[in-house]
C-alpha atoms as a PDB file:
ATOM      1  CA  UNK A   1       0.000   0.000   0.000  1.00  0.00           C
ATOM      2  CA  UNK A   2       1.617   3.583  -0.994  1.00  0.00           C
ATOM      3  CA  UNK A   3       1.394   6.107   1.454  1.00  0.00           C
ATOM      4  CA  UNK A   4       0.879   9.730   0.226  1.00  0.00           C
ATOM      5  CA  UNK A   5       3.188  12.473   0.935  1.00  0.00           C
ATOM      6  CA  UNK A   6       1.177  15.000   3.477  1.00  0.00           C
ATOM      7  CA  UNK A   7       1.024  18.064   2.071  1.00  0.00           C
ATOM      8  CA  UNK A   8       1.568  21.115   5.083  1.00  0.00           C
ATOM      9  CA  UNK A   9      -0.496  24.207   3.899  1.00  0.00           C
ATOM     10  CA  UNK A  10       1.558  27.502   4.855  1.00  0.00           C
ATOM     11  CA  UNK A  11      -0.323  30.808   5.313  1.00  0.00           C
ATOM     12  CA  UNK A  12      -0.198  34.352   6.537  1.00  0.00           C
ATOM     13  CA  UNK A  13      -0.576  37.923   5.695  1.00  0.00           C
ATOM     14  CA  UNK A  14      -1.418  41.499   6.022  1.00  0.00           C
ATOM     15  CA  UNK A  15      -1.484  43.200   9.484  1.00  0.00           C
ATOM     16  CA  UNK A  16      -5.359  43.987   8.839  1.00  0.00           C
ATOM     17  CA  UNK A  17      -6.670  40.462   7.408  1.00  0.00           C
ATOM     18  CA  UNK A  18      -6.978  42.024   3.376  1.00  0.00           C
ATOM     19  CA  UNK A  19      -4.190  40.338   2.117  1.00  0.00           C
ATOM     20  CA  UNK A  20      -3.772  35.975   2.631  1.00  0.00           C
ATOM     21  CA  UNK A  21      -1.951  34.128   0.649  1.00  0.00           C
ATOM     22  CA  UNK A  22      -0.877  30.312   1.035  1.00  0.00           C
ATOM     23  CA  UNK A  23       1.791  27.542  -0.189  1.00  0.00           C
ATOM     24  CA  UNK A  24       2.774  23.821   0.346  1.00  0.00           C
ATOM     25  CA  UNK A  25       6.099  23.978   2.779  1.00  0.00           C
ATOM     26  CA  UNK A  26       7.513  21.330   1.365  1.00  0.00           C
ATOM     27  CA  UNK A  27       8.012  23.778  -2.217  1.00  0.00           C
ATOM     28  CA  UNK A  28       9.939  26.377   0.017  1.00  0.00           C
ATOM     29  CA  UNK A  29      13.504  26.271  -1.772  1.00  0.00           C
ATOM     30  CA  UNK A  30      15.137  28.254   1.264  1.00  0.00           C
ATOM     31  CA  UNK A  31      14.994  31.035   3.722  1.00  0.00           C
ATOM     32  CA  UNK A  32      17.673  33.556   4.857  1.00  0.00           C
ATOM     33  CA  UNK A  33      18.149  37.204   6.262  1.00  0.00           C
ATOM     34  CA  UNK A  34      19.058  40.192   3.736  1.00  0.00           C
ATOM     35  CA  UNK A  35      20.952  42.762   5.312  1.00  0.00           C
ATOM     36  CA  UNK A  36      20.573  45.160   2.574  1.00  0.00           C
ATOM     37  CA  UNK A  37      19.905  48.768   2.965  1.00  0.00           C
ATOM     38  CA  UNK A  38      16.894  48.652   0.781  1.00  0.00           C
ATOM     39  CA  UNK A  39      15.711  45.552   2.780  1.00  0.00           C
ATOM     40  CA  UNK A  40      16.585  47.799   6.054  1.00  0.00           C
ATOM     41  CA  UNK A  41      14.479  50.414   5.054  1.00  0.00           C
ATOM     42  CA  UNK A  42      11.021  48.554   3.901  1.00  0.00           C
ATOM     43  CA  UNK A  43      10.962  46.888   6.912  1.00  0.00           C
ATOM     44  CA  UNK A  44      12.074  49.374   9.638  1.00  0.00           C
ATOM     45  CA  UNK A  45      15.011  46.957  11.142  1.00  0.00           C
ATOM     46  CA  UNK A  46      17.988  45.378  10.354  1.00  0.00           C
ATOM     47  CA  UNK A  47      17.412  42.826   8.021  1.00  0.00           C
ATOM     48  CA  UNK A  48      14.491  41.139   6.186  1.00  0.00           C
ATOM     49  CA  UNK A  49      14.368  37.581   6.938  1.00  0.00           C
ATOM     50  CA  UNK A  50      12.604  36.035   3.973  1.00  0.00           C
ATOM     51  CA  UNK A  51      11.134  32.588   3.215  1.00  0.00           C
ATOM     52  CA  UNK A  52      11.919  31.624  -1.190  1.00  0.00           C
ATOM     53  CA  UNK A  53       8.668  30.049  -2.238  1.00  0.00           C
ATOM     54  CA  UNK A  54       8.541  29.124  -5.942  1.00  0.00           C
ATOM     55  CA  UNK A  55       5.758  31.193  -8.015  1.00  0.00           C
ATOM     56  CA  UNK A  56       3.859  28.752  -9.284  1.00  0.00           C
ATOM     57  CA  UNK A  57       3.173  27.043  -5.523  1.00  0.00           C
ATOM     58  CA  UNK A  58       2.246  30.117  -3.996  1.00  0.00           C
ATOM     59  CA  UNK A  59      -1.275  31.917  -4.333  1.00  0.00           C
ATOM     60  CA  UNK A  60      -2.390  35.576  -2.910  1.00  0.00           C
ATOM     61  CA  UNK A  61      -6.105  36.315  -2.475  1.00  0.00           C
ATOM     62  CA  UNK A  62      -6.278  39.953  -2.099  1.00  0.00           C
ATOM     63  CA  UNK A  63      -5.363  43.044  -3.826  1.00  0.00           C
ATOM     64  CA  UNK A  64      -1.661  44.644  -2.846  1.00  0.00           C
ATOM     65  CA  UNK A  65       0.710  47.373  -4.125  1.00  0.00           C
ATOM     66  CA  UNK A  66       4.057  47.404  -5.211  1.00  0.00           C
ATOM     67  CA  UNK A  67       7.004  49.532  -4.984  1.00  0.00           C
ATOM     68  CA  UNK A  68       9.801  48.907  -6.925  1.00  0.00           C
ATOM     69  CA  UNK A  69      13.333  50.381  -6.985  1.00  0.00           C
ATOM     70  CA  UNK A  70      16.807  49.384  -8.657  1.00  0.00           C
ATOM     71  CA  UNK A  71      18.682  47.455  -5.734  1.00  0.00           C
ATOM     72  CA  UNK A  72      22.214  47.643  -4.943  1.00  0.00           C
ATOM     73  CA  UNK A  73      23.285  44.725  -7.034  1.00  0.00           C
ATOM     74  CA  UNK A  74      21.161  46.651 -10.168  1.00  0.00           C
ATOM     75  CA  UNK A  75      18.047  43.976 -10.379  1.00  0.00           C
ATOM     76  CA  UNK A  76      14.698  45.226 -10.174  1.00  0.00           C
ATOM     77  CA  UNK A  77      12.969  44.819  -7.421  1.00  0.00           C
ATOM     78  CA  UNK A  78       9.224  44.711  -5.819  1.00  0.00           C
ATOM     79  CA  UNK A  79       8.422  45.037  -2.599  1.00  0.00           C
ATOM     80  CA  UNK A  80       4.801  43.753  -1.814  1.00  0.00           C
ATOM     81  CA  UNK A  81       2.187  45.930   0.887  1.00  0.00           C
ATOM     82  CA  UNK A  82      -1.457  46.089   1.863  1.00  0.00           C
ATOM     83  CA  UNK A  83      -2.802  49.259   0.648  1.00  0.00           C
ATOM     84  CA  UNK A  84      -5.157  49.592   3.902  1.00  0.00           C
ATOM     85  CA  UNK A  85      -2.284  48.795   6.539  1.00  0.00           C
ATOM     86  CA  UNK A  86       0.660  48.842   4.920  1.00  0.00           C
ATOM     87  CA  UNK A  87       1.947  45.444   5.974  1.00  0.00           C
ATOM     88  CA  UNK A  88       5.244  44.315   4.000  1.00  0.00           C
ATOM     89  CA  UNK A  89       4.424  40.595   2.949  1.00  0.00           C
ATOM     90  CA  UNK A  90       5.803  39.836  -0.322  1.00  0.00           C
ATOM     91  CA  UNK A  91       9.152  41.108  -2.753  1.00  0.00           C
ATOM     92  CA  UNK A  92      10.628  39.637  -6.181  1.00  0.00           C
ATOM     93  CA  UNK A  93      12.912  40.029  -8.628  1.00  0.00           C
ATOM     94  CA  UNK A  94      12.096  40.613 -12.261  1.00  0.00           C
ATOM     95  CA  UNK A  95      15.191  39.160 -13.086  1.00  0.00           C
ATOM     96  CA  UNK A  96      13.875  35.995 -10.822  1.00  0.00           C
ATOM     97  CA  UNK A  97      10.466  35.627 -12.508  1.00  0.00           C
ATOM     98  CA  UNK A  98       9.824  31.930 -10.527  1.00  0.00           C
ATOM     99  CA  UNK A  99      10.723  33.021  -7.098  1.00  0.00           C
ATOM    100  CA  UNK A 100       8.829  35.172  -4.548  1.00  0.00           C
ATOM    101  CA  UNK A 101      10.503  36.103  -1.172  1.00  0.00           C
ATOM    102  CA  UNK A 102       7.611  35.420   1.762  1.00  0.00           C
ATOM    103  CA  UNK A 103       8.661  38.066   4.714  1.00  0.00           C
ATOM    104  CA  UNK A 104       8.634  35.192   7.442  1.00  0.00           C
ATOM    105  CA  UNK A 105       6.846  38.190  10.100  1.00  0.00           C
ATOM    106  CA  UNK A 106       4.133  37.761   8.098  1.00  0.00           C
ATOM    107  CA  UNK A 107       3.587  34.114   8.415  1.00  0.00           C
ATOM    108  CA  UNK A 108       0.414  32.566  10.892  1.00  0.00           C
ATOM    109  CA  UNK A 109       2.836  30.285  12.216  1.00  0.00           C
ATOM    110  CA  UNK A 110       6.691  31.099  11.403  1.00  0.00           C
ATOM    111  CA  UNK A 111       8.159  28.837  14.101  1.00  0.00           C
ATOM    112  CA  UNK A 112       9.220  26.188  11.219  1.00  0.00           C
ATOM    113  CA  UNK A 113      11.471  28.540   9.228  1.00  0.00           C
ATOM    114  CA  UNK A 114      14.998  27.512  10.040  1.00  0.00           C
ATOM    115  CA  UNK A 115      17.439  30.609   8.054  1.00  0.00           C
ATOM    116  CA  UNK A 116      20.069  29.057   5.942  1.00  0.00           C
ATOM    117  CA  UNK A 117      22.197  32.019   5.314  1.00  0.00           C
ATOM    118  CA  UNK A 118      22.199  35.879   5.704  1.00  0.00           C
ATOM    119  CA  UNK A 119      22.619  37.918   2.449  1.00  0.00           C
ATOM    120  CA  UNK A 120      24.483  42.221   2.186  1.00  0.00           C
ATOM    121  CA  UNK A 121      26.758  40.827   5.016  1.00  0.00           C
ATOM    122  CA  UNK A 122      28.550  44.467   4.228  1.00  0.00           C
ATOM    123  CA  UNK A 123      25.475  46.209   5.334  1.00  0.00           C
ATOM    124  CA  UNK A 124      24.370  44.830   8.242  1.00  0.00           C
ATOM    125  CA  UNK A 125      24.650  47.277  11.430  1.00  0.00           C
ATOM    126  CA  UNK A 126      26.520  46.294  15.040  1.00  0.00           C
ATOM    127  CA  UNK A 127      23.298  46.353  16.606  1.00  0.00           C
ATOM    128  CA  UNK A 128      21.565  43.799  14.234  1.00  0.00           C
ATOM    129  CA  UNK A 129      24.739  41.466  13.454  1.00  0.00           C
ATOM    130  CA  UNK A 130      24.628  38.589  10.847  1.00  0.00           C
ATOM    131  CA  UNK A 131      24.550  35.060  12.511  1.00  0.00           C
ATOM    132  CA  UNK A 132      27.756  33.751  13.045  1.00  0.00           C
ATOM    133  CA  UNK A 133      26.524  30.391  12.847  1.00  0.00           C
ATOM    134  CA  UNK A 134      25.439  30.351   9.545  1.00  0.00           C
ATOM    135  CA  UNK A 135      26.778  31.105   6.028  1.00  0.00           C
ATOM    136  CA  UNK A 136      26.763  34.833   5.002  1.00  0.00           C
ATOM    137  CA  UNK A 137      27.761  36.525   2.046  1.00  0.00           C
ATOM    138  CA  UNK A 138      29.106  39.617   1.536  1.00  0.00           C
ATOM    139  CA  UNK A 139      26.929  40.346  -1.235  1.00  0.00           C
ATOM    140  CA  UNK A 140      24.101  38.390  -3.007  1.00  0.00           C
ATOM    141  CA  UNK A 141      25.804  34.609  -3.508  1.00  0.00           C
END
């Protein structure tokens, strides 16, 4: 007799309840902390710890804004918010069209996430330090 594989449904969202969205864990490719300056300043602290969910496993019910800048490594990114509250949920890269980057605060339940490595090593401040016991990169890897 086969045994299916169990399937864990991930959710979270906005601040207010607009914005959900949802994805199997077991598509999450990785998770890690951006030290960035641009990552500093959307979320109002020293890093952005993000969860990379592939595109295609991930789905959003809601309607959410973008902002989108040049970053420091010259992709283009967009950062993800709920119009009514302003919650920071979602970013991506147009240059990484399959990947979205889940901000792990705005999971129901982030207690799974485990970081594999911290990313803008360069940037990161004395008060916020990148984990010395995991990989970091200077830069993006």
């Amino acid at each position: 007799m086969l045994v299916g594989k169990v399937v864990i449904k991930t959710a979270g969202g906005c601040l207010c309840g607009s914005i959900r969205y949802s994805f199997d864990r077991d598509s999450v490719i990785s998770a890690g902390h951006c030290h960035c300056v641009d990552c500093q300043r959307a979320t109002g602290s020293g890093k952005a710890t993000i969860v990379f969910v592939p595109t295609a496993n991930l789905e959003v019910l809601g309607e959410y804004r973008t902002y989108s800048v040049v970053g420091s490594d010259g992709s283009h990114v967009s950062r993800g918010f709920c119009p009514t509250c302003g919650s920071p949920f979602i970013s991506y890269v147009a240059e990484q069209p399959d990947v979205r980057f889940i901000k792990a605060g705005s999971l129901d339940d982030p207690s799974w996430v485990r970081t594999e490595a911290s990313y803008w090593q360069v940037s990161a401040h004395a008060w916020d330090p990148v984990n010395p016991d995991i990989p970091s990169f200077e830069k993006n890897p």
